[in-house]
C-alpha atoms as a PDB file:
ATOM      1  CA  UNK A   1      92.296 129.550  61.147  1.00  0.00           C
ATOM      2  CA  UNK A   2      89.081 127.579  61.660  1.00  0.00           C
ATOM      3  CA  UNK A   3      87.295 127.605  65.380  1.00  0.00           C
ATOM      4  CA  UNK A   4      88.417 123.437  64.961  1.00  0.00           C
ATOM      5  CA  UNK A   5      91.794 124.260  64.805  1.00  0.00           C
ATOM      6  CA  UNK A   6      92.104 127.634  67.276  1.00  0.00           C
ATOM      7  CA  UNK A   7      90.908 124.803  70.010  1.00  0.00           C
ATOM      8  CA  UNK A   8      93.420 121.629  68.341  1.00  0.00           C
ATOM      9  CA  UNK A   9      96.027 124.028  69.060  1.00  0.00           C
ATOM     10  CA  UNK A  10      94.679 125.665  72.116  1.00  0.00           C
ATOM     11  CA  UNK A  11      94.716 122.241  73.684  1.00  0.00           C
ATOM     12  CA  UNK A  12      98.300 121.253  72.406  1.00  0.00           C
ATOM     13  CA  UNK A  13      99.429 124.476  73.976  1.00  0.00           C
ATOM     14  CA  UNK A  14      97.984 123.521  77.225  1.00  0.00           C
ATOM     15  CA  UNK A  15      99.695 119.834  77.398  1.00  0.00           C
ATOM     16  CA  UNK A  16     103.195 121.181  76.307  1.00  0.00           C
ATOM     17  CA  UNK A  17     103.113 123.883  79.028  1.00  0.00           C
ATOM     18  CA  UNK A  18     104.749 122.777  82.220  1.00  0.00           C
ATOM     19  CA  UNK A  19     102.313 122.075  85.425  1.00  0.00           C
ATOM     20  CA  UNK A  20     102.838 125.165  87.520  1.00  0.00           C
ATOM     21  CA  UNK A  21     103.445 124.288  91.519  1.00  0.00           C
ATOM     22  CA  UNK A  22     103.695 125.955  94.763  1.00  0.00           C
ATOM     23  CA  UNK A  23     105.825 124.143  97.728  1.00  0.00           C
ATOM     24  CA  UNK A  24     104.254 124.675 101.263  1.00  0.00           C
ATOM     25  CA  UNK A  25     106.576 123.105 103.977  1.00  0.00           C
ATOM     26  CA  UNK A  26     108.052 125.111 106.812  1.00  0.00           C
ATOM     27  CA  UNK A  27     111.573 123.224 106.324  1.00  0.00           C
ATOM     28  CA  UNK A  28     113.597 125.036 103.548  1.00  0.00           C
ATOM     29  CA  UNK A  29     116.007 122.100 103.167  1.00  0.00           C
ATOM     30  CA  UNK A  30     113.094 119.900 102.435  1.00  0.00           C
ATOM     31  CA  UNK A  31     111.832 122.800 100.015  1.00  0.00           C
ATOM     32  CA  UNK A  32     115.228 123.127  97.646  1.00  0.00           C
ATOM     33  CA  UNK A  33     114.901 118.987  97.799  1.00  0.00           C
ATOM     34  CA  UNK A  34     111.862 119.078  96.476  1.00  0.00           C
ATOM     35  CA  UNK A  35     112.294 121.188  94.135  1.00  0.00           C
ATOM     36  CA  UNK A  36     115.854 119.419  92.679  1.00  0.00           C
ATOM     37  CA  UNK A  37     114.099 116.232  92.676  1.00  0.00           C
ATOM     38  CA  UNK A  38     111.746 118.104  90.426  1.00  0.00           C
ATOM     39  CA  UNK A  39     113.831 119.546  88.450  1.00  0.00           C
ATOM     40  CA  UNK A  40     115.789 116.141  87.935  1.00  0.00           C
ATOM     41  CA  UNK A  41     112.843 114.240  87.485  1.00  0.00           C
ATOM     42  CA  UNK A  42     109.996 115.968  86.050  1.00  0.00           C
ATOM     43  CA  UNK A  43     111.684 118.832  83.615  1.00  0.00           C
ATOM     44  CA  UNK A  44     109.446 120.221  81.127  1.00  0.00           C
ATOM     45  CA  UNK A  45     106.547 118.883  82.977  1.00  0.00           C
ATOM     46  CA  UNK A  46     106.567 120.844  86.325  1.00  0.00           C
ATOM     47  CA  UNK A  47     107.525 124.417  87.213  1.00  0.00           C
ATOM     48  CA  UNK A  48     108.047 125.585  90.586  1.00  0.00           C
ATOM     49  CA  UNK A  49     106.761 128.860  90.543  1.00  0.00           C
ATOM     50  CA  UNK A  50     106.190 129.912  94.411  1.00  0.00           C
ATOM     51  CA  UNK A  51     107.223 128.306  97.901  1.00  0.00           C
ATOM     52  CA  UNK A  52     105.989 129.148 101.345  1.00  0.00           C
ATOM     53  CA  UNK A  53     106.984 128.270 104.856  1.00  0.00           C
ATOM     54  CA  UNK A  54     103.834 128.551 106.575  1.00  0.00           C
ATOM     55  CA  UNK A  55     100.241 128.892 106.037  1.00  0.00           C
ATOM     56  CA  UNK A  56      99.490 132.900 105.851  1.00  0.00           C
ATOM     57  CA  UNK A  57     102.282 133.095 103.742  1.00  0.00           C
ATOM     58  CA  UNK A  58     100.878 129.878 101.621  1.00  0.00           C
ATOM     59  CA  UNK A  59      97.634 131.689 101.607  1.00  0.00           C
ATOM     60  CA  UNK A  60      99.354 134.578 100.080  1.00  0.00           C
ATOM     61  CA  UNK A  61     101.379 132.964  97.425  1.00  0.00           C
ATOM     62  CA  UNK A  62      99.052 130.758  96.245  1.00  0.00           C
ATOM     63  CA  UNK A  63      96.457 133.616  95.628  1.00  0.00           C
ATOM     64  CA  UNK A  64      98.910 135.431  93.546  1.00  0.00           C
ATOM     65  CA  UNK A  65     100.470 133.200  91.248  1.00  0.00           C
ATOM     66  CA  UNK A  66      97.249 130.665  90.502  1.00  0.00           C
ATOM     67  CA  UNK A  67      99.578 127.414  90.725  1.00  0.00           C
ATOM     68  CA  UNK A  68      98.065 124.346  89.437  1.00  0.00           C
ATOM     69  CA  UNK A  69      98.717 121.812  91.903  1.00  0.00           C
ATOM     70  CA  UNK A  70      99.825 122.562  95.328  1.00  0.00           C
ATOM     71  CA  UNK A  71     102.307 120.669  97.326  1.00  0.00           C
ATOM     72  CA  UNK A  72     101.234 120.960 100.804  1.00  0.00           C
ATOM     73  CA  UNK A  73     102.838 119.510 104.023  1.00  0.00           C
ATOM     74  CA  UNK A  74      99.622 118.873 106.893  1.00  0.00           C
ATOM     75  CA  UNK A  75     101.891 120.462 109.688  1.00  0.00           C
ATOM     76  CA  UNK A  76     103.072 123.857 109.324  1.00  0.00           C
ATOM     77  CA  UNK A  77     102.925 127.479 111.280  1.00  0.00           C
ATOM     78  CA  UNK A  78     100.275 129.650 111.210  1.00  0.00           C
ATOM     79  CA  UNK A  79      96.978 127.085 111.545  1.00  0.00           C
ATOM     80  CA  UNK A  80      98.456 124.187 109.545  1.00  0.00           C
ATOM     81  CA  UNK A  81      97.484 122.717 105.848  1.00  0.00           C
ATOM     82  CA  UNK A  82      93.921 122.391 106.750  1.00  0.00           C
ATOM     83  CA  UNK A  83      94.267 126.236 107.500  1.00  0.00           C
ATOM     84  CA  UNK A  84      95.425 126.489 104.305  1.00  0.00           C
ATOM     85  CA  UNK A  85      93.144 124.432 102.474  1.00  0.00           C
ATOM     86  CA  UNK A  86      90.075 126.160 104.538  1.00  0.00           C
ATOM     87  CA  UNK A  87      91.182 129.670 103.394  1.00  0.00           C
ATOM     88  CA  UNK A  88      91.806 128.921  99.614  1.00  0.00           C
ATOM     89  CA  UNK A  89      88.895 127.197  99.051  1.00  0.00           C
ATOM     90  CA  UNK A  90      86.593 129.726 100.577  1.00  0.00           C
ATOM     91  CA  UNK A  91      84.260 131.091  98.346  1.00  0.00           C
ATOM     92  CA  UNK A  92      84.496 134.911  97.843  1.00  0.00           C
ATOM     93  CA  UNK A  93      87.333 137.297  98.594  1.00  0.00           C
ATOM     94  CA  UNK A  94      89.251 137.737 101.868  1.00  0.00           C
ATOM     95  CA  UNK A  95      87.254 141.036 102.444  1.00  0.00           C
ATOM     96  CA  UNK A  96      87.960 142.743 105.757  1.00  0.00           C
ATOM     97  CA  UNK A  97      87.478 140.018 107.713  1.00  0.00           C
ATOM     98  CA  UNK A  98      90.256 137.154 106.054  1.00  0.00           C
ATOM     99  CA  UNK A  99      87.396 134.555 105.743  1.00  0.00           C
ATOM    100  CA  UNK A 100      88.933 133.227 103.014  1.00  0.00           C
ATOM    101  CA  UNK A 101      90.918 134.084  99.690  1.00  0.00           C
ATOM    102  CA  UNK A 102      89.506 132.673  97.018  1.00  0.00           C
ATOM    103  CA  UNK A 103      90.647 129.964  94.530  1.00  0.00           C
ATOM    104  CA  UNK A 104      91.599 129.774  91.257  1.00  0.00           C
ATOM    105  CA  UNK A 105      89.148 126.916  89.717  1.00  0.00           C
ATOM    106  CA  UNK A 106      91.733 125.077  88.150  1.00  0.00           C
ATOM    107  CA  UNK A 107      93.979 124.659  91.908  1.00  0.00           C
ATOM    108  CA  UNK A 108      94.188 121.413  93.359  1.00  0.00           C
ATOM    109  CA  UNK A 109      95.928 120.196  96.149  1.00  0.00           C
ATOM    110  CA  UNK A 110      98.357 117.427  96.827  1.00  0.00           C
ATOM    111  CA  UNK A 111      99.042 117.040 100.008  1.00  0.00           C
ATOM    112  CA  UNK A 112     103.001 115.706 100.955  1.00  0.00           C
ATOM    113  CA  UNK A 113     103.747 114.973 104.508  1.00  0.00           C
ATOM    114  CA  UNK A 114     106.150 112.276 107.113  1.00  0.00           C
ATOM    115  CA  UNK A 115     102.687 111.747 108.484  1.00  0.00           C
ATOM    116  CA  UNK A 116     100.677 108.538 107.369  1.00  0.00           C
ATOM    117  CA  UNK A 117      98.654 108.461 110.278  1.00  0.00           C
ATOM    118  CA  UNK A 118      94.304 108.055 109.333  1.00  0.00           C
ATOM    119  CA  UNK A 119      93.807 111.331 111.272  1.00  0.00           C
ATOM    120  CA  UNK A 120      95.901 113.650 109.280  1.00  0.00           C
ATOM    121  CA  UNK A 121      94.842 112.019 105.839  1.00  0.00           C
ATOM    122  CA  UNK A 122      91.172 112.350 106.310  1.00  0.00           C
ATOM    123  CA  UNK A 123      91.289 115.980 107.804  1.00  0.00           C
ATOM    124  CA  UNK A 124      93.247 117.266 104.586  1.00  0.00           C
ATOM    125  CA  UNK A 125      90.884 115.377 102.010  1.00  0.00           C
ATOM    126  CA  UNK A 126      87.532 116.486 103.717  1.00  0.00           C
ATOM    127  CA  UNK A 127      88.895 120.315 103.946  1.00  0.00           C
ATOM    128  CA  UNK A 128      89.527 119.455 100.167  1.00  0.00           C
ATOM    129  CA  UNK A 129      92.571 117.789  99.163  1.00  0.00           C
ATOM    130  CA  UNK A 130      92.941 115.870  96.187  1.00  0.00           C
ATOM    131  CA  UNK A 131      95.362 113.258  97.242  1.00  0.00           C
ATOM    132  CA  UNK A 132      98.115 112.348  99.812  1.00  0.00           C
ATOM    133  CA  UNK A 133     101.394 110.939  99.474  1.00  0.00           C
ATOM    134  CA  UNK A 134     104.089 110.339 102.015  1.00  0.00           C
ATOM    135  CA  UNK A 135     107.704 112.118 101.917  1.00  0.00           C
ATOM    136  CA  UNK A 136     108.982 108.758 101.360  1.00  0.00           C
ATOM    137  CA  UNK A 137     108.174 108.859  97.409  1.00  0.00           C
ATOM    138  CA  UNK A 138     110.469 109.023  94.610  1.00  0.00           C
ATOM    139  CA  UNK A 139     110.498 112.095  92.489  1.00  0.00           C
ATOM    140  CA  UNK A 140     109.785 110.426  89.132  1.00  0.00           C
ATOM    141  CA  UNK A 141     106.212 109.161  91.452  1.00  0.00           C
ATOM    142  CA  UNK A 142     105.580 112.693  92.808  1.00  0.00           C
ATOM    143  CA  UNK A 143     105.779 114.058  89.384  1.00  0.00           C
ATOM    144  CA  UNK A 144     103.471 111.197  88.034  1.00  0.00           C
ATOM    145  CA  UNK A 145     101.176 112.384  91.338  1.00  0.00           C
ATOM    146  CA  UNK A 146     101.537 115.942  90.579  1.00  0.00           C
ATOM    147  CA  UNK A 147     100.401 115.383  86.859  1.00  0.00           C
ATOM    148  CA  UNK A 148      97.484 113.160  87.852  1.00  0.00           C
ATOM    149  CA  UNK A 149      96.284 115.806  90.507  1.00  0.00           C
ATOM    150  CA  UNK A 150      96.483 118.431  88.049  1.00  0.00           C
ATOM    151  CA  UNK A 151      94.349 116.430  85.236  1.00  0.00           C
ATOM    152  CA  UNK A 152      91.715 115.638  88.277  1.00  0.00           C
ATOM    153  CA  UNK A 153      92.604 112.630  89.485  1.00  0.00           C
ATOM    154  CA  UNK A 154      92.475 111.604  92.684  1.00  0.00           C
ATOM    155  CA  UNK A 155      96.179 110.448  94.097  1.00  0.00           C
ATOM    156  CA  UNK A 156      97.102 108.432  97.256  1.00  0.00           C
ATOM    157  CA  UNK A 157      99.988 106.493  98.332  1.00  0.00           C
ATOM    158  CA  UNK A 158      98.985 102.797  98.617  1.00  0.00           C
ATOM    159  CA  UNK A 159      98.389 102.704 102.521  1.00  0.00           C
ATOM    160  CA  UNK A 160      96.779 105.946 103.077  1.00  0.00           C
ATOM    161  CA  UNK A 161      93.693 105.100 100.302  1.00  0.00           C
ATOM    162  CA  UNK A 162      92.385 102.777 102.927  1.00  0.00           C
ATOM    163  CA  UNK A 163      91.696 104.969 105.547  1.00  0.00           C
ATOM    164  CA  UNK A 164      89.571 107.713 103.056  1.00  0.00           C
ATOM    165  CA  UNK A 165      87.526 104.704 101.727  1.00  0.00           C
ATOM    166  CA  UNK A 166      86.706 104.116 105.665  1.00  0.00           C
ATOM    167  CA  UNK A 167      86.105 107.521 106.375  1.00  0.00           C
ATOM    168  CA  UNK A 168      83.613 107.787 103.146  1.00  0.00           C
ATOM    169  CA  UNK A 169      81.991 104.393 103.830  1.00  0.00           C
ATOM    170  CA  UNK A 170      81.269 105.392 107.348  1.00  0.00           C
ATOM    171  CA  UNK A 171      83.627 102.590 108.707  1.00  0.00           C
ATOM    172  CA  UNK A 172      86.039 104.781 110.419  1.00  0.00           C
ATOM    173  CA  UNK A 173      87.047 104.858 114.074  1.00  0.00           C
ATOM    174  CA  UNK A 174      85.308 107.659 115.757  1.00  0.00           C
ATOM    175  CA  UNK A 175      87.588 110.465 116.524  1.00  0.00           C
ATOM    176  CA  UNK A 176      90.034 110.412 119.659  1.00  0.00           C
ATOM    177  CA  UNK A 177      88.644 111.919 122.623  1.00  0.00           C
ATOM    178  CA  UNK A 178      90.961 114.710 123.801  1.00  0.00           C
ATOM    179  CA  UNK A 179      94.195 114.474 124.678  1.00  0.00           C
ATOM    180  CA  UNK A 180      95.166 116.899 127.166  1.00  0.00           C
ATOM    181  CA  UNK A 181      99.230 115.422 127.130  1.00  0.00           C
ATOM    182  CA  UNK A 182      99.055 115.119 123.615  1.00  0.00           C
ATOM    183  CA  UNK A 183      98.078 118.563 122.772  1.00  0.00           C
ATOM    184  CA  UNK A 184     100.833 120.125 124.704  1.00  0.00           C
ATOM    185  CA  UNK A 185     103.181 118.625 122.035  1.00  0.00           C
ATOM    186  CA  UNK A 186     104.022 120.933 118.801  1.00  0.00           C
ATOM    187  CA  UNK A 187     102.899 119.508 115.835  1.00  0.00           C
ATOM    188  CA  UNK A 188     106.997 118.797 115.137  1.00  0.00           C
ATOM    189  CA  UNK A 189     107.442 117.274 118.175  1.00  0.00           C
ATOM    190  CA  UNK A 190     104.390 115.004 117.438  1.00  0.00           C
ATOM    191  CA  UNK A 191     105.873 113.750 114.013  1.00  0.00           C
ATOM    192  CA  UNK A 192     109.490 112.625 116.146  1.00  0.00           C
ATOM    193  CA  UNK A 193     106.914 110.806 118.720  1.00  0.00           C
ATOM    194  CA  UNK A 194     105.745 108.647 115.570  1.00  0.00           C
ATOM    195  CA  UNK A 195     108.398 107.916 113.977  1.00  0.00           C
ATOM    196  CA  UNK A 196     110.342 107.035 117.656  1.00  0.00           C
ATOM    197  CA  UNK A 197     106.811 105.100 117.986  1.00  0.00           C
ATOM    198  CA  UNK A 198     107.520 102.745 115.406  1.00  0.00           C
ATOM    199  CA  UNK A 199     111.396 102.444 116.337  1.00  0.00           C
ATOM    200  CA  UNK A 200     112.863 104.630 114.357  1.00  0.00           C
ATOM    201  CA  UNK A 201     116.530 105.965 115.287  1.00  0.00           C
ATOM    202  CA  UNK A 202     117.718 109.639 115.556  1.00  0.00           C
ATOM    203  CA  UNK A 203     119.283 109.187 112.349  1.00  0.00           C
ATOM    204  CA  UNK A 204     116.822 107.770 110.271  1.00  0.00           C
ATOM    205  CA  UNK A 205     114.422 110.500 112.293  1.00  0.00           C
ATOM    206  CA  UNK A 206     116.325 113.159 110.978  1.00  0.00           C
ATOM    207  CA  UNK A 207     116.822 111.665 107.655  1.00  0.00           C
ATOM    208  CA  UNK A 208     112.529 111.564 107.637  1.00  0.00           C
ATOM    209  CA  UNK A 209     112.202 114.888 108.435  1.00  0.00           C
ATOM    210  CA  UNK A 210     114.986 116.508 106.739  1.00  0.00           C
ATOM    211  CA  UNK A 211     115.786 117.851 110.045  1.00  0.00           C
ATOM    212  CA  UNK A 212     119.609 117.577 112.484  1.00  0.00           C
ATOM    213  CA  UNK A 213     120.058 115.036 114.682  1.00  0.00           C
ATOM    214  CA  UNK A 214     120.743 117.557 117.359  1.00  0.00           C
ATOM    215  CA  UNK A 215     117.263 118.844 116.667  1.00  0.00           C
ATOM    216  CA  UNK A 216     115.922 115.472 117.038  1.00  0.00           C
ATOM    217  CA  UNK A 217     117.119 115.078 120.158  1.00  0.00           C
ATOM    218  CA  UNK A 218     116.160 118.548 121.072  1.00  0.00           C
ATOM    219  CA  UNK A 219     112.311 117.474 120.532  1.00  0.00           C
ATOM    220  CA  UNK A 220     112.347 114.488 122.422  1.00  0.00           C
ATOM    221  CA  UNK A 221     114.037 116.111 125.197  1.00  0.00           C
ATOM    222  CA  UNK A 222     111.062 118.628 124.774  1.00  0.00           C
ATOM    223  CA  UNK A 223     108.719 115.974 124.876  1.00  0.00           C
ATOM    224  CA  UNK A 224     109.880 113.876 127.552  1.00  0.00           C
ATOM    225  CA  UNK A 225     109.544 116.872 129.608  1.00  0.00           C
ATOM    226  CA  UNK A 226     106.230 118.019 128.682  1.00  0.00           C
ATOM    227  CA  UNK A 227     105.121 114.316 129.221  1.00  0.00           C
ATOM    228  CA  UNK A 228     107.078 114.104 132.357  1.00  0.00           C
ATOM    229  CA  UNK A 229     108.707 110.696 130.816  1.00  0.00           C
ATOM    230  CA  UNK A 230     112.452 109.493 131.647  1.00  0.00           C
ATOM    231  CA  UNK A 231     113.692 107.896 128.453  1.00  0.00           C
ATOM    232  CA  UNK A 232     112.886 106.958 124.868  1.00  0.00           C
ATOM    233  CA  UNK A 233     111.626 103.710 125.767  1.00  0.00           C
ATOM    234  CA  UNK A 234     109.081 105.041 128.016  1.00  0.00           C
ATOM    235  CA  UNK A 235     108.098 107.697 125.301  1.00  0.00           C
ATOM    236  CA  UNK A 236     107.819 104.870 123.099  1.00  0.00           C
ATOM    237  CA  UNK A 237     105.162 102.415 124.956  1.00  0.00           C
ATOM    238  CA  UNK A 238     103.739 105.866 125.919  1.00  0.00           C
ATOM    239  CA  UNK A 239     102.775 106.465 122.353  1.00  0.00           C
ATOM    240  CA  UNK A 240     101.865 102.742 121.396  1.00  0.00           C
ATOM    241  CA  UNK A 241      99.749 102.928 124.389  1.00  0.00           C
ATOM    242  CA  UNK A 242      97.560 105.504 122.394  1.00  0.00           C
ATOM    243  CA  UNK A 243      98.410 103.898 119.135  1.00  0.00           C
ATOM    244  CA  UNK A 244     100.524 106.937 117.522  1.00  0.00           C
END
């Protein structure tokens, strides 16, 4: 065989092998959703060949199996997706001191959370993302995502591309000043104070997050006690007020 061909068929061999993934969300319900939808949706073009619930586990996982494309929620145990993110894409080994892991070159990571908000989508692409798209997308468009990520691309759902031209441009807000009430919250309870934000029920709150009702309703009792807040309503124009 002739060096032309060894590399005609090297590169056939590439595109016919499925795109291998890792899942990072600390829900398992979302995780085996995920992962059907994949299945359904993107067979023979995406393997799911790790999960993790958390980021030291993510950290873990991802250094041993060398996924191509990550799927990586922004909120988890453990530090987080930026955590993640930060750790992976250290340069060098984790040595004694767990600076930082180490990447295979060809990882990229596609970051899949409830969250749209500007704050949460710049953080993950400057600690070096390569897109973000929103739980709210089909599986045939994740796939499409996940195969675009993988060939370098840079993927975003429609809204969210706004707010990383801003932040690139130098148009975008300044960051919030500290929130003392706000950072008592989990980052859980902050995705229920969102969603109830923009008038979303307990049902279609659990629906979101792939979570009970009763758990819903655990959070906001959590968080109307943290915030020292009687109702919903209050909770509501509470978080409008600092334009969650």
């Amino acid at each position: 065989m002739n060096p032309s061909t060894a590399e005609a068929v090297a590169r056939h061999d590439a595109a016919s092998r499925a795109i291998r993934v890792v899942l990072v969300d600390d829900h398992k319900l979302f995780r085996t959703g995920v992962r059907a939808e994949l299945d359904e949706a993107g067979s023979g073009v995406v393997e799911v060949v790790g999960e993790a619930p958390d980021a030291p586990s993510a950290v873990a996982v991802i250094a041993q199996v060398r996924p191509e494309v990550v799927l990586l929620d922004v909120h988890l145990p453990g530090g987080g997706g930026i955590e993640v993110l930060r750790r992976c894409l250290a340069r060098g080994g984790s040595g004694s001191g767990g600076a930082g892991v180490g990447q295979a070159p060809d990882t990229r990571f596609l970051a899949l959370s409830v969250s749209d908000t500007a704050e949460d989508v710049i953080g993950v692409i400057r600690a070096g993302a390569r897109g973000y798209v929103t739980k709210s997308i089909s599986g045939a468009d994740l796939v499409d995502a996940i195969r675009r990520v993988a060939d370098g691309d840079a993927v975003f759902s429609p809204k969210l591309a706004g707010f990383v031209l801003d932040a690139f441009s130098g148009a975008a807000p300044a960051p919030a000043s500290v929130d003392e009430e706000l950072d008592r919250l989990t980052a859980r309870e902050r995705e229920v104070l969102r969603l109830i934000a923009r008038g979303y029920a307990y049902k279609e709150i659990a629906r979101e997050l792939v979570i009970s009702i009763k758990t819903v309703e655990t959070h906001v009792s959590s968080v109307l006690r943290k915030l020292q807040l009687s109702n919903r309503y209050e909770l509501s124009r509470w978080a409008n007020d600092r334009r969650l």
